[in-house]
C-alpha atoms as a PDB file:
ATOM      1  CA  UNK A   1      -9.455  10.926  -1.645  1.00  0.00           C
ATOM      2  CA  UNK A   2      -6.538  10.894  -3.933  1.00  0.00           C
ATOM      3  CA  UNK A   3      -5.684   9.217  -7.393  1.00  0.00           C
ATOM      4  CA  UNK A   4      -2.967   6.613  -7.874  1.00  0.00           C
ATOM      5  CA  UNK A   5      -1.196   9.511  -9.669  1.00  0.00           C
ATOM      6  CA  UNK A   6      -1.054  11.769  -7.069  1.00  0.00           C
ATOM      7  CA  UNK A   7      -0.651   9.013  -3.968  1.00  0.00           C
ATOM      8  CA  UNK A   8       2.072   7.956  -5.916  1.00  0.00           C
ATOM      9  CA  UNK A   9       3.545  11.426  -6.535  1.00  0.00           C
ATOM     10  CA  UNK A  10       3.466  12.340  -2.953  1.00  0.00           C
ATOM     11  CA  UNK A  11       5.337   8.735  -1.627  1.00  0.00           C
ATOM     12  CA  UNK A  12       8.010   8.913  -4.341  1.00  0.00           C
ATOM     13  CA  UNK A  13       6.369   5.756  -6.209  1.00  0.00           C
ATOM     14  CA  UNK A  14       5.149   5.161  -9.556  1.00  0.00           C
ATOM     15  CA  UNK A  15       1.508   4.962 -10.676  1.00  0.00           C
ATOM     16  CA  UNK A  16       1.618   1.420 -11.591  1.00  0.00           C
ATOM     17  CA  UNK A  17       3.585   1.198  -8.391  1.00  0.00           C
ATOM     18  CA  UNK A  18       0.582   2.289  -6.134  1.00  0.00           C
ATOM     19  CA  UNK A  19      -2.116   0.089  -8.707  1.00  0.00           C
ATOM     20  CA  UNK A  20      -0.527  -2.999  -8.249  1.00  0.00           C
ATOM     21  CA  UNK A  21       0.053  -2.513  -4.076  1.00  0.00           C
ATOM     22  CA  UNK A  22      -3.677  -1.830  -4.535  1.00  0.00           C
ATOM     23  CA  UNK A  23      -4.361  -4.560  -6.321  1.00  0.00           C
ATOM     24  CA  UNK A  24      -2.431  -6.993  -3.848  1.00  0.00           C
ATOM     25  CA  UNK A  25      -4.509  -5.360  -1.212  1.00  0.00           C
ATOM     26  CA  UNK A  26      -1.267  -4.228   0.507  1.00  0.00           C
ATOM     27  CA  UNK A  27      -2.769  -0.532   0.326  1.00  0.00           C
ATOM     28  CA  UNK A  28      -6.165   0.303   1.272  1.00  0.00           C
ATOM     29  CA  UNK A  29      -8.401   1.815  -1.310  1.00  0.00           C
ATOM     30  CA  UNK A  30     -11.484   2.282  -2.762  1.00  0.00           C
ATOM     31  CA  UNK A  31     -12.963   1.606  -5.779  1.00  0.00           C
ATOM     32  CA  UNK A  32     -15.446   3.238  -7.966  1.00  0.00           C
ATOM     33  CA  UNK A  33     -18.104   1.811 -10.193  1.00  0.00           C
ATOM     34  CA  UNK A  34     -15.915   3.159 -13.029  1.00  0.00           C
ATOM     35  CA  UNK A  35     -13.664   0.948 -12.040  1.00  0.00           C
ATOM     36  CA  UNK A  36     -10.968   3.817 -11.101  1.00  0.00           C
ATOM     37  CA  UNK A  37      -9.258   3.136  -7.230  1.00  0.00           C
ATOM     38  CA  UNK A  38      -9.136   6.321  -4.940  1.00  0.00           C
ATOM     39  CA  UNK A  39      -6.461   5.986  -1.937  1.00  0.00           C
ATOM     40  CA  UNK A  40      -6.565   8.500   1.263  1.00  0.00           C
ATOM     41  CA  UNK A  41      -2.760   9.102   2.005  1.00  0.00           C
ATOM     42  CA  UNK A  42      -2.829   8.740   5.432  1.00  0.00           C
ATOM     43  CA  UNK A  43      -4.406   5.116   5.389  1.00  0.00           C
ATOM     44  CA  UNK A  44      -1.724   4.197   2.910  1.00  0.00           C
ATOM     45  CA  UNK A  45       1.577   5.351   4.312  1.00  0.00           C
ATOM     46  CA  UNK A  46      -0.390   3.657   7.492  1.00  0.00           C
ATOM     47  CA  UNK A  47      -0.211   0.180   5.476  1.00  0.00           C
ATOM     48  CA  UNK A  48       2.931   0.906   3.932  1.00  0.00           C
ATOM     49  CA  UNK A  49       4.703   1.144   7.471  1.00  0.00           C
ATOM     50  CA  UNK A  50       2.979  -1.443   8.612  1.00  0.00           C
ATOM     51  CA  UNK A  51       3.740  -3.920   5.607  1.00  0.00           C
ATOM     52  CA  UNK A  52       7.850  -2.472   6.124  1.00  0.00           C
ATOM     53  CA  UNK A  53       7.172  -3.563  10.163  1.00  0.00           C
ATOM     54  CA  UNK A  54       6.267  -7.251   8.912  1.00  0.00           C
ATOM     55  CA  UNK A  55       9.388  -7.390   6.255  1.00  0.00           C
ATOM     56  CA  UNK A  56      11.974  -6.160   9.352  1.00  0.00           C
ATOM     57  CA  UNK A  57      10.663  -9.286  11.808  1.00  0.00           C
ATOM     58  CA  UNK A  58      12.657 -12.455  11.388  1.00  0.00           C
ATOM     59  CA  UNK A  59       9.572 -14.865  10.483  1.00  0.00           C
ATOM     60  CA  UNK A  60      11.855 -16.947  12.126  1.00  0.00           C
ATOM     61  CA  UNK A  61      12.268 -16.067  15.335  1.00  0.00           C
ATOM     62  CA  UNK A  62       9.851 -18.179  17.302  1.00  0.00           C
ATOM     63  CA  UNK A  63      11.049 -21.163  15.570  1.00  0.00           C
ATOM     64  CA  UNK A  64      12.287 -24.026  17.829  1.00  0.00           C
ATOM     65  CA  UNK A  65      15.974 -25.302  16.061  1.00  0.00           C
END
């Protein structure tokens, strides 16, 4: 399990970068009673290629015109 710090470090994003995709629940993490998230990087660049899938897919597609 990996901080934001070093998740971040090893996608090429900022801390407050990975905290707020956290916080969105767009990234899958745990958090600790100290209130500190810990991310496991496979799991996240899981979501994160999942979450680029969704934003590729014309929402509209299926719609009727």
């Amino acid at each position: 399990m990996l901080t934001s710090t070093k998740v971040g470090k090893a996608l090429g994003l900022t801390k407050g970068t990975i905290g707020r995709l956290a916080k969105e629940g767009r990234i899958p993490c745990i958090q600790l009673p100290s209130g500190h998230r810990r991310f496991d990087l496979d799991e996240v660049k899981a979501a994160l290629s999942q979450d680029l899938a969704s934003l590729l897919i014309d929402p509209r597609a299926g719609e009727q015109k």
